[in-house]
Protein backbone atom coordinates (compact mmCIF):
# COMPACT_ATOMS: atom_id res chain seq x y z
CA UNK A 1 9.01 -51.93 -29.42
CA UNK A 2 6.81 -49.26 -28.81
CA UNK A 3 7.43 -46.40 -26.20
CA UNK A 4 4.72 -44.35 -24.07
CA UNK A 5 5.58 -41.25 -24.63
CA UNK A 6 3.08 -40.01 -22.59
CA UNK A 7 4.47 -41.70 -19.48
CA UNK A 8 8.34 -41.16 -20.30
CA UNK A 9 10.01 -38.28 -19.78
CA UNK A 10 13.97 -37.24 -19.71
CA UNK A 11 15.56 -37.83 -16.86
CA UNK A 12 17.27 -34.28 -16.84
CA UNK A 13 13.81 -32.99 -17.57
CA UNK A 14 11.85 -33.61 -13.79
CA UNK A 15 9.57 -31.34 -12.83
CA UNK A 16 10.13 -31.49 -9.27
CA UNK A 17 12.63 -29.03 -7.94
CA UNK A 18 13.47 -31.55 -5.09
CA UNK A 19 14.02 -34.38 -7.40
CA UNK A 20 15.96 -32.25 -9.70
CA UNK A 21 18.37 -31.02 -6.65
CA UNK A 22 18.99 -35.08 -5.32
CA UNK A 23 19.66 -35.78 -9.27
CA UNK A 24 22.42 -32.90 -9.28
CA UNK A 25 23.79 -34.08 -5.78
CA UNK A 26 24.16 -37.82 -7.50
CA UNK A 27 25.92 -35.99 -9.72
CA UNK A 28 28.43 -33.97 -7.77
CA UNK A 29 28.98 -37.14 -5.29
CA UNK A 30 30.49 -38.58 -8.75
CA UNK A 31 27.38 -40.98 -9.45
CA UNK A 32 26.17 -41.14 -12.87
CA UNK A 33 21.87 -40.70 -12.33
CA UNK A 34 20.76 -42.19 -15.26
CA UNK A 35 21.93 -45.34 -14.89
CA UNK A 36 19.39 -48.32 -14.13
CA UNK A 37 19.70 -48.58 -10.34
CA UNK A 38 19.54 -44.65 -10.00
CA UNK A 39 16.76 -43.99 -12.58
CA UNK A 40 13.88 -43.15 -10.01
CA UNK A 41 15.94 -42.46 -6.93
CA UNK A 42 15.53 -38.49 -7.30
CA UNK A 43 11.82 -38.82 -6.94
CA UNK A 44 11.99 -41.63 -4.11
CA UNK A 45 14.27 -39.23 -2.18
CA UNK A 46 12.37 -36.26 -2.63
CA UNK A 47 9.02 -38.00 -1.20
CA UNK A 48 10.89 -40.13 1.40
CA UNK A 49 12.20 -36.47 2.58
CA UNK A 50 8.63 -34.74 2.19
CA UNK A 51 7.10 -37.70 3.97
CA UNK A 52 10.19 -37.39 7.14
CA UNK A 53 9.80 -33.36 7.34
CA UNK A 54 5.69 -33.85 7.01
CA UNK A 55 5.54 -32.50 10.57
CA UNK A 56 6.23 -28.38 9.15
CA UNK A 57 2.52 -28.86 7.61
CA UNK A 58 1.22 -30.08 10.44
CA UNK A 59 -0.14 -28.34 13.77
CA UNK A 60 -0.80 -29.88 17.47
CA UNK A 61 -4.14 -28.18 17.41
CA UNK A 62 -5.41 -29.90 14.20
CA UNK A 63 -3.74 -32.99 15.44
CA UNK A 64 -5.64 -33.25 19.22
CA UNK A 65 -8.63 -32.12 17.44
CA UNK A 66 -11.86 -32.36 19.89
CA UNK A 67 -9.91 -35.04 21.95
CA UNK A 68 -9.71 -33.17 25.35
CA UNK A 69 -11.88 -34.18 27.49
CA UNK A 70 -13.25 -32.88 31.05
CA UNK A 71 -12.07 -35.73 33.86
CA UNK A 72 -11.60 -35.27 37.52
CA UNK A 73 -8.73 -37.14 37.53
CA UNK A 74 -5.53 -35.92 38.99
CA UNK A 75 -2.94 -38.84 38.66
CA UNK A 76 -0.49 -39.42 36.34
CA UNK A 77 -1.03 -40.62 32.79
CA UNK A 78 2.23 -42.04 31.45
CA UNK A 79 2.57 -43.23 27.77
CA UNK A 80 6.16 -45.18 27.31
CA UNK A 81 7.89 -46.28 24.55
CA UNK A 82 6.46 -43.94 21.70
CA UNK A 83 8.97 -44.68 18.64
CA UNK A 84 10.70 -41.89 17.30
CA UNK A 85 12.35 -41.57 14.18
CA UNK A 86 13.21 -37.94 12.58
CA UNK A 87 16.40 -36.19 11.43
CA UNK A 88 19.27 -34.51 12.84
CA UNK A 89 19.39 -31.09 11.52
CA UNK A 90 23.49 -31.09 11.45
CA UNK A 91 23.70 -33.64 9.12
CA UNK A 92 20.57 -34.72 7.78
CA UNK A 93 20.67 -38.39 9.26
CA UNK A 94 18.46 -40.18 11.41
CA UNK A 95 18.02 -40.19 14.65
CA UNK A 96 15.37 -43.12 16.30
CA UNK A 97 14.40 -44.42 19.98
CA UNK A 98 11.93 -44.06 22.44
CA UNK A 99 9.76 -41.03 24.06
CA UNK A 100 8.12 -41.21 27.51
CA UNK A 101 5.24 -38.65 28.09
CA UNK A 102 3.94 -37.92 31.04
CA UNK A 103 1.35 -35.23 32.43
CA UNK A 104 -0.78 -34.82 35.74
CA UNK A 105 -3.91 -33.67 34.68
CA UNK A 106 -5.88 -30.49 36.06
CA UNK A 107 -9.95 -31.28 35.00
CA UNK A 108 -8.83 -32.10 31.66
CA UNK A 109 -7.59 -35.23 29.70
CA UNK A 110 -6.72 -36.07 26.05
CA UNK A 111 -6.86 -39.31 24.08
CA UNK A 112 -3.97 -41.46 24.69
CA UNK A 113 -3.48 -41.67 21.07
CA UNK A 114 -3.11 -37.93 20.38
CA UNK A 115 0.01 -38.67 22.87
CA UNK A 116 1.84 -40.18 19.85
CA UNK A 117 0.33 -38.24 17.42
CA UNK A 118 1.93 -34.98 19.21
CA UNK A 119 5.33 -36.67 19.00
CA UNK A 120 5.38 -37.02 15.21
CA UNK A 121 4.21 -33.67 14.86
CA UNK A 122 7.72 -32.36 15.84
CA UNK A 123 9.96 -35.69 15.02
CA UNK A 124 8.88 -35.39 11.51
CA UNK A 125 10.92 -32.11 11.31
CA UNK A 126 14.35 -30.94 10.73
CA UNK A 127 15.78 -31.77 14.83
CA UNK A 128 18.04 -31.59 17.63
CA UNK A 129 17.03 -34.31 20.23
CA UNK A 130 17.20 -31.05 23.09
CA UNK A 131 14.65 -29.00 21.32
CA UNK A 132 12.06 -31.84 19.95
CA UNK A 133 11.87 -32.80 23.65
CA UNK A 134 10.65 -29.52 25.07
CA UNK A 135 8.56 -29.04 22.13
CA UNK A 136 6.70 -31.89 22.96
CA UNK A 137 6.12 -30.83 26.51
CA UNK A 138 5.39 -27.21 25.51
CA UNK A 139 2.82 -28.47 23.58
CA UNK A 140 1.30 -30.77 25.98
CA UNK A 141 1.57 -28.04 28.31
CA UNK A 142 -0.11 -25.63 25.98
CA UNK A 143 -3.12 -27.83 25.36
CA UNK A 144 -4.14 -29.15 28.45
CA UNK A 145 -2.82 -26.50 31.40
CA UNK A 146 -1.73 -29.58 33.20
CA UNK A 147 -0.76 -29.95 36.61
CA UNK A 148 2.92 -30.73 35.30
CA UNK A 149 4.42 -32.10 31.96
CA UNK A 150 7.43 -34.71 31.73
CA UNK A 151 8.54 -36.04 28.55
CA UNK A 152 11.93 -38.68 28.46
CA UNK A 153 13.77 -39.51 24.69
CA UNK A 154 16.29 -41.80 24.69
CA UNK A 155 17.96 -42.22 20.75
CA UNK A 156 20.54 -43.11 18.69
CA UNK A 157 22.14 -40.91 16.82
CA UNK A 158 23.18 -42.10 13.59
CA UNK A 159 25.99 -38.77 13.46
CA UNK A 160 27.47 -40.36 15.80
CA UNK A 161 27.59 -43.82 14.78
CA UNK A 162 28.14 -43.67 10.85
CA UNK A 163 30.57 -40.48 10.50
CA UNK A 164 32.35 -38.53 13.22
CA UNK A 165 33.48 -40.50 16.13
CA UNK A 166 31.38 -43.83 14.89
CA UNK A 167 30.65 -44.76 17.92
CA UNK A 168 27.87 -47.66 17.80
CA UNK A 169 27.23 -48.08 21.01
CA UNK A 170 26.12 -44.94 22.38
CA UNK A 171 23.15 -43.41 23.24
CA UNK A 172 21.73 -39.73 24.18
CA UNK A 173 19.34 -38.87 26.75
CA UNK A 174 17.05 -35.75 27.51
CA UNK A 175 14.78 -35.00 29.05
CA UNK A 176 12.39 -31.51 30.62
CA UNK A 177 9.98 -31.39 33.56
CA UNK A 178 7.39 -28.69 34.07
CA UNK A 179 5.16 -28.47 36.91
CA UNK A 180 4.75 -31.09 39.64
CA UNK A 181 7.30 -32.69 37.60
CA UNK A 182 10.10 -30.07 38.49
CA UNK A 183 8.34 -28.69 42.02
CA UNK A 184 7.86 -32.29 43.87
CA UNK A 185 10.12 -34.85 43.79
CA UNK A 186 7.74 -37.45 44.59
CA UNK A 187 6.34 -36.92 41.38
CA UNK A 188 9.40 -36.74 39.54
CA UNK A 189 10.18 -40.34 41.27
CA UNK A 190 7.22 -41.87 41.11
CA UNK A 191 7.89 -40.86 37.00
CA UNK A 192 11.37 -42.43 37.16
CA UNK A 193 9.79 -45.59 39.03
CA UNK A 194 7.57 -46.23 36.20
CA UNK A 195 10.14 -45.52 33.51
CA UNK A 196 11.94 -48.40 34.83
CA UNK A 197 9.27 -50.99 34.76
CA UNK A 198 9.22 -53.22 31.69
């Protein structure tokens, strides 16, 4: 039997800082990292966390691009159910659910997919539910100079559900309003009305 050198190396001996620091936390959690189920998990974890904190190299201006648009419309535009995954900052476990984004536009629209795109931007950071939700709006807010901004997350924490209290069945909600949102409540309710709709 033959080995590749070329493609071998010792597992002690990985080049990626990252990888290197998950190998010496298998070690300290007792695990033994060269052994056959553990060989590549170092490098898996290090790109699976790269890939989840992907958001720091990232900005909402390279993200909405040329996608605002001039448009005399002045209703709202409500995207629901925009999946959100990131990670608690606290403990470094996931958090997932839904965001609702909503803005009134003043003369200026963007694509409805730079909605979602503006979302990932700050889930796919190091996060407290509180702050990624006004993030989002600040952003929106920044960008367009809307009328009013309302953005709605509703997650599960897994914190909360794993370790800690382990409670399973819980779930957090936050939410910010800006604008029309915050100033007139039949905006704010016709925003609530919708949420509810399936």
């Amino acid at each position: 039997m033959t080995v590749d050198l070329a493609a071998w190396r010792e597992p002690d001996s990985a080049p990626d800082p990252l990888a290197r620091t998950v190998r010496d936390m298998l070690t300290r959690l007792g695990e033994d990292p060269s052994r056959e189920g553990l060989l590549r998990t170092p490098e898996r974890v290090a790109d699976s966390l790269r890939f989840l904190s992907s958001g720091y190299t990232q900005s909402v201006e390279d993200v909405i691009g040329d996608a605002v648009f001039a448009e005399p419309y002045s209703e709202m535009v409500l995207v629901k159910d925009i999946e959100v995954y990131s990670l608690c900052e606290h403990h470094l476990l996931p958090f997932f659910g839904k965001a609702h984004v909503a803005y009134v536009p003043d003369g200026r629209i963007v694509g409805l997919s730079k909605l979602p795109r503006i979302v990932e931007v700050f889930a796919r950071r190091l996060q407290v539910q509180e702050r990624l939700t006004t993030q989002i709006a600040v952003a929106i807010e920044g960008a367009l100079q809307p009328l009013g901004v309302a953005v709605v997350i509703e997650a599960a924490h897994l914190c909360m559900m794993m370790r800690g209290i382990q409670k399973q069945n819980t779930s957090t909600v936050t939410s910010t309003m800006r604008g029309v949102f915050l100033t007139d409540e039949r905006t704010r309710m016709e925003f609530t009305d919708l949420l509810r709709r399936s």
